[in-house]
PDB file of N, CA and C in Angstrom:
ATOM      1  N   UNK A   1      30.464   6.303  21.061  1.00  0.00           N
ATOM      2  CA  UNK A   1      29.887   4.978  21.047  1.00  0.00           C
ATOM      3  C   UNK A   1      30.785   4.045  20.237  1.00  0.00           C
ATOM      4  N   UNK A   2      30.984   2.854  20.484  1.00  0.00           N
ATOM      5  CA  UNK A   2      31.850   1.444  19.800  1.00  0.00           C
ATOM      6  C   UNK A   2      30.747   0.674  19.792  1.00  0.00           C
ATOM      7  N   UNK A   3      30.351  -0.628  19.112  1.00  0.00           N
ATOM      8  CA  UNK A   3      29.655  -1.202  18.544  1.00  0.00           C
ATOM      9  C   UNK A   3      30.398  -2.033  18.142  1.00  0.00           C
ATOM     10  N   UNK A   4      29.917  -3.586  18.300  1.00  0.00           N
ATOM     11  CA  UNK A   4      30.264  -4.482  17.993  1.00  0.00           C
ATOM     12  C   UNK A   4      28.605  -5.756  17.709  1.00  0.00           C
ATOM     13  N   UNK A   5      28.566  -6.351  16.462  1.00  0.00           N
ATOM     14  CA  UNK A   5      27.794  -7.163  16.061  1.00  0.00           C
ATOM     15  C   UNK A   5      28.275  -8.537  16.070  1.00  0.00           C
ATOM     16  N   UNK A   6      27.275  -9.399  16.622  1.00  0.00           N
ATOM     17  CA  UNK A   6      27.485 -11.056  16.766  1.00  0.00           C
ATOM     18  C   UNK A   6      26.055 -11.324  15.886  1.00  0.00           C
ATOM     19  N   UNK A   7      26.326 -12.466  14.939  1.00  0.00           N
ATOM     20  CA  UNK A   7      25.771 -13.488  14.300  1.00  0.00           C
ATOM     21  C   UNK A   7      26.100 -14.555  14.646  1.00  0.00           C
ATOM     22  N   UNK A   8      24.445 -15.027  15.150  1.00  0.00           N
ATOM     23  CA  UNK A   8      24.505 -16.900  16.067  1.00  0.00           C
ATOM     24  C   UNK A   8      23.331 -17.286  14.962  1.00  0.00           C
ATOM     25  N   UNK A   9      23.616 -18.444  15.072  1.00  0.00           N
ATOM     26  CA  UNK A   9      23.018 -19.468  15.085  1.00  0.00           C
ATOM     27  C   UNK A   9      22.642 -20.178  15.903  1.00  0.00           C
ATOM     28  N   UNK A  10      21.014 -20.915  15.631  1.00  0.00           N
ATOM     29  CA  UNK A  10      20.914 -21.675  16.923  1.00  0.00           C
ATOM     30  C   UNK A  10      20.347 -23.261  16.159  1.00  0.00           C
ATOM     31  N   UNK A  11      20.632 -23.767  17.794  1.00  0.00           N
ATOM     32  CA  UNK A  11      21.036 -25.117  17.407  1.00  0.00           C
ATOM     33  C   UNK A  11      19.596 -26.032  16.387  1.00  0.00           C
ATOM     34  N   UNK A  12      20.166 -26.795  16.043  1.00  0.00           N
ATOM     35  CA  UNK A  12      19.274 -27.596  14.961  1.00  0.00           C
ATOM     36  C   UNK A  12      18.492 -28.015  15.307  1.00  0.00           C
ATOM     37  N   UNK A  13      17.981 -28.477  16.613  1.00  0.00           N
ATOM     38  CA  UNK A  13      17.167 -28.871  17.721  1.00  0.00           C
ATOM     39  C   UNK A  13      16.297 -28.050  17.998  1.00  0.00           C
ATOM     40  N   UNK A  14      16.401 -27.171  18.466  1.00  0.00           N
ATOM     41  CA  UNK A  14      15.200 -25.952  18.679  1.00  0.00           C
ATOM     42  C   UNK A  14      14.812 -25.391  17.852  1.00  0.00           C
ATOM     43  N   UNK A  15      13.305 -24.797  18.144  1.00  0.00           N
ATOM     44  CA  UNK A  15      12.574 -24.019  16.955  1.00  0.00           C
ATOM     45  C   UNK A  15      12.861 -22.863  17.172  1.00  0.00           C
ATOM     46  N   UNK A  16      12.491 -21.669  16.517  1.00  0.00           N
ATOM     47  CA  UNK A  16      12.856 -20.294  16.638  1.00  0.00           C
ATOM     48  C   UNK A  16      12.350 -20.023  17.906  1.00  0.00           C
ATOM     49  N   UNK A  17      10.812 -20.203  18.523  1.00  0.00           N
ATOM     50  CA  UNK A  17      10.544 -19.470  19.381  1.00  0.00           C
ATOM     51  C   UNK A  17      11.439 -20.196  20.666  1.00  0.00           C
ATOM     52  N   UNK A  18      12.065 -21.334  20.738  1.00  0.00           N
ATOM     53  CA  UNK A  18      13.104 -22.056  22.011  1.00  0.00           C
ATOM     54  C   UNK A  18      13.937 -21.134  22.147  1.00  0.00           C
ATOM     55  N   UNK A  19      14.519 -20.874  20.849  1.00  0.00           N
ATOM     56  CA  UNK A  19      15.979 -20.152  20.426  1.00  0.00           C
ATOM     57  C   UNK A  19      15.705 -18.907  21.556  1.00  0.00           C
ATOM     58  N   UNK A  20      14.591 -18.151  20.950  1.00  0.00           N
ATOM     59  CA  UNK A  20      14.556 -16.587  21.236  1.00  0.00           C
ATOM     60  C   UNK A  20      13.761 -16.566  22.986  1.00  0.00           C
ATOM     61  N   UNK A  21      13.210 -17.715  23.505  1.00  0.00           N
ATOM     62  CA  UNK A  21      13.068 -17.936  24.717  1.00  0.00           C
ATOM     63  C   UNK A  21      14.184 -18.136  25.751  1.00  0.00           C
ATOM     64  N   UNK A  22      14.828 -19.093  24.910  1.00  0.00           N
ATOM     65  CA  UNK A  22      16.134 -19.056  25.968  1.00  0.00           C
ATOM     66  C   UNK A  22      16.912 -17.576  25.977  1.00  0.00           C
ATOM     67  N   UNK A  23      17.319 -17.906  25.062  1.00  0.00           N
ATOM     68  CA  UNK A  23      18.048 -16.097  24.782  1.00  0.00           C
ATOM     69  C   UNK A  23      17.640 -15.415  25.836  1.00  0.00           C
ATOM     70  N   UNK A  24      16.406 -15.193  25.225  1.00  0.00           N
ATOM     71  CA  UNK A  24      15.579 -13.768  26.470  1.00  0.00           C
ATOM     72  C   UNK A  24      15.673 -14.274  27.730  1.00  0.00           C
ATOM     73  N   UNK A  25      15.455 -15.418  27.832  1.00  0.00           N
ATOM     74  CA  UNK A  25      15.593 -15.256  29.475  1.00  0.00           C
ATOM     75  C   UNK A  25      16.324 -15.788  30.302  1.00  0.00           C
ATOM     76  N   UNK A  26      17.568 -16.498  29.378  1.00  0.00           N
ATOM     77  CA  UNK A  26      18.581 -17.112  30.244  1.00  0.00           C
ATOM     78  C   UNK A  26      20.268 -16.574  29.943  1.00  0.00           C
ATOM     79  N   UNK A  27      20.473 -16.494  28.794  1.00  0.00           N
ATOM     80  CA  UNK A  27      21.553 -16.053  28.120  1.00  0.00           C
ATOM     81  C   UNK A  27      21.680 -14.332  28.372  1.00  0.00           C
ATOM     82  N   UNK A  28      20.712 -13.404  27.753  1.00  0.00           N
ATOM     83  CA  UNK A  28      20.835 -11.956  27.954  1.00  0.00           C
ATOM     84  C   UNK A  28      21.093 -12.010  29.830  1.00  0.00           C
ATOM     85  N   UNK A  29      20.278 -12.260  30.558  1.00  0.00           N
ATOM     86  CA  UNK A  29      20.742 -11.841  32.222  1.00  0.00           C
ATOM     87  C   UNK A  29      21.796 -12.302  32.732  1.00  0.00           C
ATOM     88  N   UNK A  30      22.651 -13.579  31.845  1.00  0.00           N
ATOM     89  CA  UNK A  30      24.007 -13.930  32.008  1.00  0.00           C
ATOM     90  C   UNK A  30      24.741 -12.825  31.758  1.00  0.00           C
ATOM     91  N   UNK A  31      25.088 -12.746  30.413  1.00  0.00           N
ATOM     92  CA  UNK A  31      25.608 -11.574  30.038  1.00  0.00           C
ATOM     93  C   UNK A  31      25.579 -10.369  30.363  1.00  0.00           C
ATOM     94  N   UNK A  32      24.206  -9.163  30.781  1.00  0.00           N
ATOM     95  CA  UNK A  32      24.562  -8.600  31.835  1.00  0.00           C
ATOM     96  C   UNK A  32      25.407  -8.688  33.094  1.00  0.00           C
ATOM     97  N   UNK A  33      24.983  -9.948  33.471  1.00  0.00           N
ATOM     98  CA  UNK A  33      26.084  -9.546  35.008  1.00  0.00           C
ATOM     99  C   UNK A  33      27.756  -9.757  34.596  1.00  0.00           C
ATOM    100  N   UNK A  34      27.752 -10.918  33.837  1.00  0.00           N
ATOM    101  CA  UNK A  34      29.281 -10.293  33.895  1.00  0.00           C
ATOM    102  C   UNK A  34      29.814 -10.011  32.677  1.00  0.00           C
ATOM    103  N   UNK A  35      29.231  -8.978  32.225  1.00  0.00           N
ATOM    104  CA  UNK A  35      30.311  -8.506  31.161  1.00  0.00           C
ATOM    105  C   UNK A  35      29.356  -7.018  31.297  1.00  0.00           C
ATOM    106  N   UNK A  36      29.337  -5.919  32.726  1.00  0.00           N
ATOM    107  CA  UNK A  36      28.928  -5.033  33.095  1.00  0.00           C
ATOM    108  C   UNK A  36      29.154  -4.044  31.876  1.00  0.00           C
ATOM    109  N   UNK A  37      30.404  -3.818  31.082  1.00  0.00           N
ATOM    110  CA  UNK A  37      30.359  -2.832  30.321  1.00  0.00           C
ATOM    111  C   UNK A  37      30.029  -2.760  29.309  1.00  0.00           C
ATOM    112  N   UNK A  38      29.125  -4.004  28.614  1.00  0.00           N
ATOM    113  CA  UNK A  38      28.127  -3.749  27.738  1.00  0.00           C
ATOM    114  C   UNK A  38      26.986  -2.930  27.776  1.00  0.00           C
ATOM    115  N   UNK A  39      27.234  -1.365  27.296  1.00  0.00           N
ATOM    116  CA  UNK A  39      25.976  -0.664  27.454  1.00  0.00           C
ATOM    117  C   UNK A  39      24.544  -0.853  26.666  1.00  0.00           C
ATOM    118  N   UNK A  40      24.614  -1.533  25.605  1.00  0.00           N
ATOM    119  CA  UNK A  40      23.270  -1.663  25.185  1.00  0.00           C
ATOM    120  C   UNK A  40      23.550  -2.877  24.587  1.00  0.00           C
ATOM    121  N   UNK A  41      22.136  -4.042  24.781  1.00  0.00           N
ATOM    122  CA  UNK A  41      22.477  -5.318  24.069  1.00  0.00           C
ATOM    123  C   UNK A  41      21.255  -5.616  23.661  1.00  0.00           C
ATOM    124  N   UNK A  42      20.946  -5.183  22.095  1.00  0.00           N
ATOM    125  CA  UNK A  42      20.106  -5.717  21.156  1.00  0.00           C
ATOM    126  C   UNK A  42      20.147  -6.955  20.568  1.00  0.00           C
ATOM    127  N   UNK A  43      18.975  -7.544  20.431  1.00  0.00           N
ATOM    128  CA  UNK A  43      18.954  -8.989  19.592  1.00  0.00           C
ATOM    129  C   UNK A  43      17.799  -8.279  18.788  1.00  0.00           C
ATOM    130  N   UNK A  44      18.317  -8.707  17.024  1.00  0.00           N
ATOM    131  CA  UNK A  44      17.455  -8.879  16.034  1.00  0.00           C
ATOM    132  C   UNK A  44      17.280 -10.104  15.610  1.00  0.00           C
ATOM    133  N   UNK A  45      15.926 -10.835  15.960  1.00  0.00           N
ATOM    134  CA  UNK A  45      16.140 -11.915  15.684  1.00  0.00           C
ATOM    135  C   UNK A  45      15.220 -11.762  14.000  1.00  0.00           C
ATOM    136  N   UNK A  46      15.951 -12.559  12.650  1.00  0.00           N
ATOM    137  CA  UNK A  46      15.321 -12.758  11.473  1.00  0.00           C
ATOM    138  C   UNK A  46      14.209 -13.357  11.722  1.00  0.00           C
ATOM    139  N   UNK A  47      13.482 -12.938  10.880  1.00  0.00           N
ATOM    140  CA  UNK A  47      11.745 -13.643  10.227  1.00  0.00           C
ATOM    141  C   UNK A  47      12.346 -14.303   9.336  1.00  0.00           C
ATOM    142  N   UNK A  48      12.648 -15.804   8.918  1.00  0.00           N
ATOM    143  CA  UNK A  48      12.820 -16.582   8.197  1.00  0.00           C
ATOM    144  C   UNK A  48      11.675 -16.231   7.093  1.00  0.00           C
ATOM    145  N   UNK A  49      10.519 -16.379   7.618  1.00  0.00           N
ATOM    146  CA  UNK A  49       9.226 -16.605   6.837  1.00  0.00           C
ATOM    147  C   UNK A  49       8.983 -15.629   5.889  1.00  0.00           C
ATOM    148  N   UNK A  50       9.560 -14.237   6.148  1.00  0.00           N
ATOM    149  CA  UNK A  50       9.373 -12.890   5.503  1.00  0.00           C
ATOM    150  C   UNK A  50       9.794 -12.633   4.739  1.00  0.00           C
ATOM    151  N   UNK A  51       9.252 -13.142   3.239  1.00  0.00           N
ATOM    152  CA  UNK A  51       9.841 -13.192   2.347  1.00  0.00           C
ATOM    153  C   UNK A  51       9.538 -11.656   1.409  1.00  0.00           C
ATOM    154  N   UNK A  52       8.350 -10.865   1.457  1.00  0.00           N
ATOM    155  CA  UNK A  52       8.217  -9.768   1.549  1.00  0.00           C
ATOM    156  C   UNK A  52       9.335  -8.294   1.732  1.00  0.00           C
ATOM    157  N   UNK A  53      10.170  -8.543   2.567  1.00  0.00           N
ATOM    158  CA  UNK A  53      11.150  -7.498   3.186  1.00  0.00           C
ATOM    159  C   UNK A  53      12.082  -7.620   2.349  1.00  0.00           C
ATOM    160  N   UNK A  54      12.826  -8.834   1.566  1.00  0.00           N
ATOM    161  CA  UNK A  54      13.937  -8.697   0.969  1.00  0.00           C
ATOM    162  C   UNK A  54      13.976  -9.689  -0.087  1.00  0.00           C
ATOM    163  N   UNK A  55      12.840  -9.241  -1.286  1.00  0.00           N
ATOM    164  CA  UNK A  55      12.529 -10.541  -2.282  1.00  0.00           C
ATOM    165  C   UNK A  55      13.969 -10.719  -2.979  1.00  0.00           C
ATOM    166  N   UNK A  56      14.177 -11.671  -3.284  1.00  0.00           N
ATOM    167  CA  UNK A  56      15.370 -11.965  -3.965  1.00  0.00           C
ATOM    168  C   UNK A  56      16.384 -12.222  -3.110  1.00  0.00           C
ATOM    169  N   UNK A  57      16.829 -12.113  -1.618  1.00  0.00           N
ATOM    170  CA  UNK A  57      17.881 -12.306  -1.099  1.00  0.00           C
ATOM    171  C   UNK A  57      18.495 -13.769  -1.011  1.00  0.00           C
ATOM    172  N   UNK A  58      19.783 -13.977  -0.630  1.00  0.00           N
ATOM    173  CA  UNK A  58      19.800 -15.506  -0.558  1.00  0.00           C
ATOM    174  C   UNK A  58      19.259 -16.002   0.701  1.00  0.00           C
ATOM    175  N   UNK A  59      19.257 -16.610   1.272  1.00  0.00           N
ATOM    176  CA  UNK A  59      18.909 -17.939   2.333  1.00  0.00           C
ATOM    177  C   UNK A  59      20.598 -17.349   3.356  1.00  0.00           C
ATOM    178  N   UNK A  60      19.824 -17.305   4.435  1.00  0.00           N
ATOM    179  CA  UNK A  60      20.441 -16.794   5.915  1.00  0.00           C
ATOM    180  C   UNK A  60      21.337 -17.715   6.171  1.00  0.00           C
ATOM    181  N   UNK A  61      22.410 -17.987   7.290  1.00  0.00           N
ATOM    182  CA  UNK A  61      22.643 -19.182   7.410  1.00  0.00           C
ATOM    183  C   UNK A  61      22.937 -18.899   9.014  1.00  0.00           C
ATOM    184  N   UNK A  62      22.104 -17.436   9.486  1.00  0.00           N
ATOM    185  CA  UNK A  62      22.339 -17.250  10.984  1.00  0.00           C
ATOM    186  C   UNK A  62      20.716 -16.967  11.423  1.00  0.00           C
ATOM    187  N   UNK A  63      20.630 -16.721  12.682  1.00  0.00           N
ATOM    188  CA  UNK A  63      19.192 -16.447  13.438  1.00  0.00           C
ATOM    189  C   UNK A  63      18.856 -15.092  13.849  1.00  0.00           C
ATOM    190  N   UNK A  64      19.974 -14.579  14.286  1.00  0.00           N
ATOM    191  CA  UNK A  64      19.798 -13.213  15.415  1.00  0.00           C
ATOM    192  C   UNK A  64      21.189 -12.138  15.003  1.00  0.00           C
ATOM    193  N   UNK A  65      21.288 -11.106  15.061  1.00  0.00           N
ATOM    194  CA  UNK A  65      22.119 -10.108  14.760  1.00  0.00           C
ATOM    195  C   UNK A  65      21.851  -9.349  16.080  1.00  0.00           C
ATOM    196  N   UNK A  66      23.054  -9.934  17.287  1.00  0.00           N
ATOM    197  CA  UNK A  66      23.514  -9.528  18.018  1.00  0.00           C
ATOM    198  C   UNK A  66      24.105  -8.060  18.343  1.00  0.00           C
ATOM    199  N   UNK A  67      23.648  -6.671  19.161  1.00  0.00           N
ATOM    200  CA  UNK A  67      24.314  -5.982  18.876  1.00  0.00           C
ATOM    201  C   UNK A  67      24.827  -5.712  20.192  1.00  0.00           C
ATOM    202  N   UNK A  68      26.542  -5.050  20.710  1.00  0.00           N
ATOM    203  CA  UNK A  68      26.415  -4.873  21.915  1.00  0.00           C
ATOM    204  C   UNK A  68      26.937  -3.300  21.792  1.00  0.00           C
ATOM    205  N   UNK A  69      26.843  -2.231  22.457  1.00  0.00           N
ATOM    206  CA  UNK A  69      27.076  -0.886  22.357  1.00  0.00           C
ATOM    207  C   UNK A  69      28.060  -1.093  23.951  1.00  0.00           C
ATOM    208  N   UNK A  70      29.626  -0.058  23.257  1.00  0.00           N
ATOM    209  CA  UNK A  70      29.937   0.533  24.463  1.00  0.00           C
ATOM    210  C   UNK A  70      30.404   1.792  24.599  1.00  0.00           C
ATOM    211  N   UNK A  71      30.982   2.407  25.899  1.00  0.00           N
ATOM    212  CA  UNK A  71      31.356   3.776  25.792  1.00  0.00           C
ATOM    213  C   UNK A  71      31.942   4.139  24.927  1.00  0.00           C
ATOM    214  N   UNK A  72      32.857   3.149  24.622  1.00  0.00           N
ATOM    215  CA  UNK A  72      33.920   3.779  23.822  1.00  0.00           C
ATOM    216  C   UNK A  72      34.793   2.238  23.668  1.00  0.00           C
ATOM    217  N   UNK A  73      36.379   2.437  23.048  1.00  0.00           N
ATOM    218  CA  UNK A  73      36.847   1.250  22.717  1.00  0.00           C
ATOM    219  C   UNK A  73      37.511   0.582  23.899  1.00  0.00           C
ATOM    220  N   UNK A  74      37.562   1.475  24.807  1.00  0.00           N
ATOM    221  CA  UNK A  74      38.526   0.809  25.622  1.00  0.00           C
ATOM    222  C   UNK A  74      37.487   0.280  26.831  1.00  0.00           C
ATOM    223  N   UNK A  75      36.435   0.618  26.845  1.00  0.00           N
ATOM    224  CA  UNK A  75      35.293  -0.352  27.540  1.00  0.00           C
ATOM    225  C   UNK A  75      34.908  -1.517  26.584  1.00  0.00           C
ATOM    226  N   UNK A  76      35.195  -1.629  25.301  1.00  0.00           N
ATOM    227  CA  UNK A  76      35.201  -2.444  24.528  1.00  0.00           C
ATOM    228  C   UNK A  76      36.389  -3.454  25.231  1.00  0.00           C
ATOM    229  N   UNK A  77      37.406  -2.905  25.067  1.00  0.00           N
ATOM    230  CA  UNK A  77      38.832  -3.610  25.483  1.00  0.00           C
ATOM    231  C   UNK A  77      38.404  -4.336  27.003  1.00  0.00           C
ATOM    232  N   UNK A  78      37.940  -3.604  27.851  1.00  0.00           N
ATOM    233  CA  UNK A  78      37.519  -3.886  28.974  1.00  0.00           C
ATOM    234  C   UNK A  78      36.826  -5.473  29.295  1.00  0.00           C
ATOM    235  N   UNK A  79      36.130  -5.311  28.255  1.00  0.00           N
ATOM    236  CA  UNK A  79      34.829  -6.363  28.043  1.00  0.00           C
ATOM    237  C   UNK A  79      35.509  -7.684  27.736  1.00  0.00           C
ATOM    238  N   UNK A  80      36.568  -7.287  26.868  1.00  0.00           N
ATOM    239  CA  UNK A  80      37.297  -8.762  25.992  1.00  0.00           C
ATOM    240  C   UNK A  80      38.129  -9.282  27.263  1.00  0.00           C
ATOM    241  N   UNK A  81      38.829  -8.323  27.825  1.00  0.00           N
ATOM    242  CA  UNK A  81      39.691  -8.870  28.954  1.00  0.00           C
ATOM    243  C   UNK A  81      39.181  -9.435  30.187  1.00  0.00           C
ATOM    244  N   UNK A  82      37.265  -9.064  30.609  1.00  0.00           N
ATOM    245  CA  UNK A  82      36.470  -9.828  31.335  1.00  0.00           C
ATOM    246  C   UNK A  82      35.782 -11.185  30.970  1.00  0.00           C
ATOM    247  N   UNK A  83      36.280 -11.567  29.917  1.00  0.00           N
ATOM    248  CA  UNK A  83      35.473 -12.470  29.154  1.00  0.00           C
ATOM    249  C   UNK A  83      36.916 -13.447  29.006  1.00  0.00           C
ATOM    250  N   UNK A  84      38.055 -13.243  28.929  1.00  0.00           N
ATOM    251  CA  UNK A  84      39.077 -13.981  28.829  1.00  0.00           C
ATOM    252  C   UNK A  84      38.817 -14.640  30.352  1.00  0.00           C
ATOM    253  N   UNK A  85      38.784 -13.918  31.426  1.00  0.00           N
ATOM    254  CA  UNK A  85      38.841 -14.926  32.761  1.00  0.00           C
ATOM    255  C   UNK A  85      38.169 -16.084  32.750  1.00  0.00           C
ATOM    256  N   UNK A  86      39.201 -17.092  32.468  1.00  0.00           N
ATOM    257  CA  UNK A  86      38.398 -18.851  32.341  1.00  0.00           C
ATOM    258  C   UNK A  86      37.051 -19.061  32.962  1.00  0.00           C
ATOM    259  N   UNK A  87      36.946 -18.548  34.244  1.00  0.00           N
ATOM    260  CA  UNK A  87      35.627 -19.024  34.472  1.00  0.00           C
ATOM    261  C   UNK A  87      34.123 -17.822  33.839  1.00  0.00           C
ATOM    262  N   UNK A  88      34.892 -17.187  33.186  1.00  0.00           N
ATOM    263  CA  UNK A  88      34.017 -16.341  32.677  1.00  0.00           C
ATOM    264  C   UNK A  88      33.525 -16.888  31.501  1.00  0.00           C
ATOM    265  N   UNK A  89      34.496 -17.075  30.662  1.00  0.00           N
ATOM    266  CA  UNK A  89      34.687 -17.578  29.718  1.00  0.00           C
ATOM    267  C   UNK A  89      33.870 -18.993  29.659  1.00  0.00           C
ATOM    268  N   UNK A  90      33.970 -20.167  30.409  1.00  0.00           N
ATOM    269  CA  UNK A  90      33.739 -21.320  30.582  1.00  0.00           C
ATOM    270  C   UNK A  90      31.843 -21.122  30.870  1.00  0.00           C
ATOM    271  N   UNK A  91      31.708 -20.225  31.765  1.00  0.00           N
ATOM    272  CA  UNK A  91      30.527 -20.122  31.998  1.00  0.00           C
ATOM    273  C   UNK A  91      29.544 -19.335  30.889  1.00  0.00           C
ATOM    274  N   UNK A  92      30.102 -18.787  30.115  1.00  0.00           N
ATOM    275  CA  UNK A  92      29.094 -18.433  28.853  1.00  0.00           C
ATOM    276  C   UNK A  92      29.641 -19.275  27.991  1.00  0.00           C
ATOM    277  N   UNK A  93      30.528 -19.916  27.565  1.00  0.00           N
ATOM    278  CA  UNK A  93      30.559 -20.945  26.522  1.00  0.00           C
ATOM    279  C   UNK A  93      29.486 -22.247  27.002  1.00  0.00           C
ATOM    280  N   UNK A  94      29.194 -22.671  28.116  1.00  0.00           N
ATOM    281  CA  UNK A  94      28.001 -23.219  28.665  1.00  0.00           C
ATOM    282  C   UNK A  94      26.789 -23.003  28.295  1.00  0.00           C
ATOM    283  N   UNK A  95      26.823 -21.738  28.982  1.00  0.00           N
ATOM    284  CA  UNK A  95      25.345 -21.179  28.568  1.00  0.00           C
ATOM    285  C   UNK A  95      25.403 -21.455  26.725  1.00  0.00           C
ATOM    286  N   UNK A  96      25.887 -20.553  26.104  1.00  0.00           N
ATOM    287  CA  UNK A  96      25.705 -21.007  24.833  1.00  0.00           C
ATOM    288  C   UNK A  96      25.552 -22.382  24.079  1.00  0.00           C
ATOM    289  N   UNK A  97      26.101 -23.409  24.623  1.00  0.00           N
ATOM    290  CA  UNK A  97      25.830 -24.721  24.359  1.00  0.00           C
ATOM    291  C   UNK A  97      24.343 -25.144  24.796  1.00  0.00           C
ATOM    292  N   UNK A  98      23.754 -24.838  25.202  1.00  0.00           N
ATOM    293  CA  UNK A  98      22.000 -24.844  25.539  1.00  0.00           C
ATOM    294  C   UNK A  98      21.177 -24.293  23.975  1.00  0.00           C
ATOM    295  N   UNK A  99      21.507 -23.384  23.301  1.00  0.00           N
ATOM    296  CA  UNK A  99      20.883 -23.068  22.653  1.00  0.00           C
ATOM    297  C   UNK A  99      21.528 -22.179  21.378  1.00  0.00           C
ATOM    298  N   UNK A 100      23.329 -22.440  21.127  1.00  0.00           N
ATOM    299  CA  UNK A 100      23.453 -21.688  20.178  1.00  0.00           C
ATOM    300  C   UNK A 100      24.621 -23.056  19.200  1.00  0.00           C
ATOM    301  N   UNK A 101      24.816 -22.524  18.078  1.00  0.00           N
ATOM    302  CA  UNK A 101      25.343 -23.433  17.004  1.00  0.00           C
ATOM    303  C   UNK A 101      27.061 -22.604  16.903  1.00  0.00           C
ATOM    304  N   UNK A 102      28.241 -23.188  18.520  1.00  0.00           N
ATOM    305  CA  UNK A 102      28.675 -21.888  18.105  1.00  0.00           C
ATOM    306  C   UNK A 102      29.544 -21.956  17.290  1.00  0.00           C
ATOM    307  N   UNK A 103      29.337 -23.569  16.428  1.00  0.00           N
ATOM    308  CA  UNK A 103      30.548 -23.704  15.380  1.00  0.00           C
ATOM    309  C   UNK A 103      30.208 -22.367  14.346  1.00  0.00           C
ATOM    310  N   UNK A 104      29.314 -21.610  14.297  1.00  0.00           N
ATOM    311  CA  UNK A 104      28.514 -20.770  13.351  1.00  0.00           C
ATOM    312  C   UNK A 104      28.797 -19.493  13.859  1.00  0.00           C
ATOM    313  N   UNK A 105      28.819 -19.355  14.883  1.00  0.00           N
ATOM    314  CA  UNK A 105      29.318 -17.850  15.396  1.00  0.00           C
ATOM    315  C   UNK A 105      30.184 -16.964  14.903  1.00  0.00           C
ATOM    316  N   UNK A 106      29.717 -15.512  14.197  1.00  0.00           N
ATOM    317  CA  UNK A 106      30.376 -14.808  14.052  1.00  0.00           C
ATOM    318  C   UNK A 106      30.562 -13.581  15.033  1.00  0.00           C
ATOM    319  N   UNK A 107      31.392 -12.713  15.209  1.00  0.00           N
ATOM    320  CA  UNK A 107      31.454 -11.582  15.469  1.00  0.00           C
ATOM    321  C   UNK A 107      32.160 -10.431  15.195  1.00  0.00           C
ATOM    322  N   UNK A 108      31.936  -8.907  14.987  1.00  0.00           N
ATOM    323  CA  UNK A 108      32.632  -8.058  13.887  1.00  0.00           C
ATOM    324  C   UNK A 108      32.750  -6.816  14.863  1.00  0.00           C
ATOM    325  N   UNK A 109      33.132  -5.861  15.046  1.00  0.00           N
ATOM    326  CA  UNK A 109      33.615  -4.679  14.816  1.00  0.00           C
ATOM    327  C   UNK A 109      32.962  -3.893  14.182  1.00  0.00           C
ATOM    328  N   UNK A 110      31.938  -3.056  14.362  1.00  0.00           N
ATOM    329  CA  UNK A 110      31.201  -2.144  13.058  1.00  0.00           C
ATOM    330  C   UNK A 110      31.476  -0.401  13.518  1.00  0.00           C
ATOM    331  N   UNK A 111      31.748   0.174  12.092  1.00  0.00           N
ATOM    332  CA  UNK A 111      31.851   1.471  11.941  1.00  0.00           C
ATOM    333  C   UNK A 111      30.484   2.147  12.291  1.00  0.00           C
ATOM    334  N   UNK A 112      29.568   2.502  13.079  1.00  0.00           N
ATOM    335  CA  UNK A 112      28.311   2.729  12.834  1.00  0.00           C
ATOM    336  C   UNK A 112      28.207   4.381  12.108  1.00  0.00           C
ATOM    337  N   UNK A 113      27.473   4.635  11.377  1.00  0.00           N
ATOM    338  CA  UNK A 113      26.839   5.852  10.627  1.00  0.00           C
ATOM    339  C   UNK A 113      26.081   6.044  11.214  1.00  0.00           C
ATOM    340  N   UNK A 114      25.248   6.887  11.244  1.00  0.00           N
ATOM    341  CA  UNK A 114      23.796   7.229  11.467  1.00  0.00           C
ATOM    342  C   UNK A 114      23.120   8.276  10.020  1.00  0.00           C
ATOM    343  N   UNK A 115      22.158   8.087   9.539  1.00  0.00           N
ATOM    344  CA  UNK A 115      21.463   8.949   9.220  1.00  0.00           C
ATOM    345  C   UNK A 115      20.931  10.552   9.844  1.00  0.00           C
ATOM    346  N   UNK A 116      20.215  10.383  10.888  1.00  0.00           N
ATOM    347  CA  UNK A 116      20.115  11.466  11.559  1.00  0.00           C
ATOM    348  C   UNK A 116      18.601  11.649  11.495  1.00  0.00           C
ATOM    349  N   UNK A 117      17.626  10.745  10.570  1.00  0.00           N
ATOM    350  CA  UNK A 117      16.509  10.358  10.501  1.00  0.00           C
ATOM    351  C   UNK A 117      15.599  10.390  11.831  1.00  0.00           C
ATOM    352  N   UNK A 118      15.622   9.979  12.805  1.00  0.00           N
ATOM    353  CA  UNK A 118      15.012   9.844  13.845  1.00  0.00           C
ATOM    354  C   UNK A 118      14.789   8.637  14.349  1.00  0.00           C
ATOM    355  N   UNK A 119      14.762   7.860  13.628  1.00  0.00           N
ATOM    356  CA  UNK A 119      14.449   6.715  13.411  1.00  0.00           C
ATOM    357  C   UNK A 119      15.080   6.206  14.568  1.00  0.00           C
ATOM    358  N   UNK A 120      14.414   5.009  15.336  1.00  0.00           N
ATOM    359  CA  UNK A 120      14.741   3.870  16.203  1.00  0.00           C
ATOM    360  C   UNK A 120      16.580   3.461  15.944  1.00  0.00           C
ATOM    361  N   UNK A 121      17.431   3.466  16.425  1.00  0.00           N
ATOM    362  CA  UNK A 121      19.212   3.279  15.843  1.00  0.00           C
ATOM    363  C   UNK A 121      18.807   1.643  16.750  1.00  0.00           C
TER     364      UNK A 121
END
């Protein structure tokens, strides 16, 4: 498995539940179709409000912790080089202008661990 995490922001205009509406139902079925070798694509979207879960933390300055899972790196590689084709490219930088802040956009590379817990990964 390869793993890669995106942190968005969404735009100043919409409320959380716009954000996580569009997402769900316009942005994720983009992204499936063309960028096929994303095998698993989680959105965690933050509870702003939940101050309970992590007293003391600082103040967020993103919405959702993007995750995308692939076979391996070179379906990773795969993915970047389907996403370079301009109109690929052009057409999710679109979509994202509907509902994301992407001067704010991050995205990383993660080592994943596992525990071995059972737990939901």
């Amino acid at each position: 498995m390869f793993k890669a995490i995106a942190l968005l922001t969404r735009r100043a205009d919409l409320t959380r539940d716009e954000f996580i509406d569009y997402y769900e139902t316009r942005h994720v079925p983009l992204i499936t179709s063309l960028l096929p070798q994303v095998r698993g694509y989680r959105r965690n979207f933050l509870d702003h409000d939940d101050r309970v879960a992590a007293p003391g933390a600082p103040a967020t300055d993103f919405d959702v912790v993007s995750e995308f899972v692939f076979d391996d790196r070179a379906a990773y590689e795969e993915m970047l080089a389907a996403y370079a084709v301009p109109e690929t490219a052009r057409r999710i930088a679109a979509d994202e202008e509907n509902f994301v802040d992407r001067s704010r956009t991050r995205m990383y590379v993660v080592d994943v661990r596992d525990t071995g817990t059972g737990a939901e990964n």
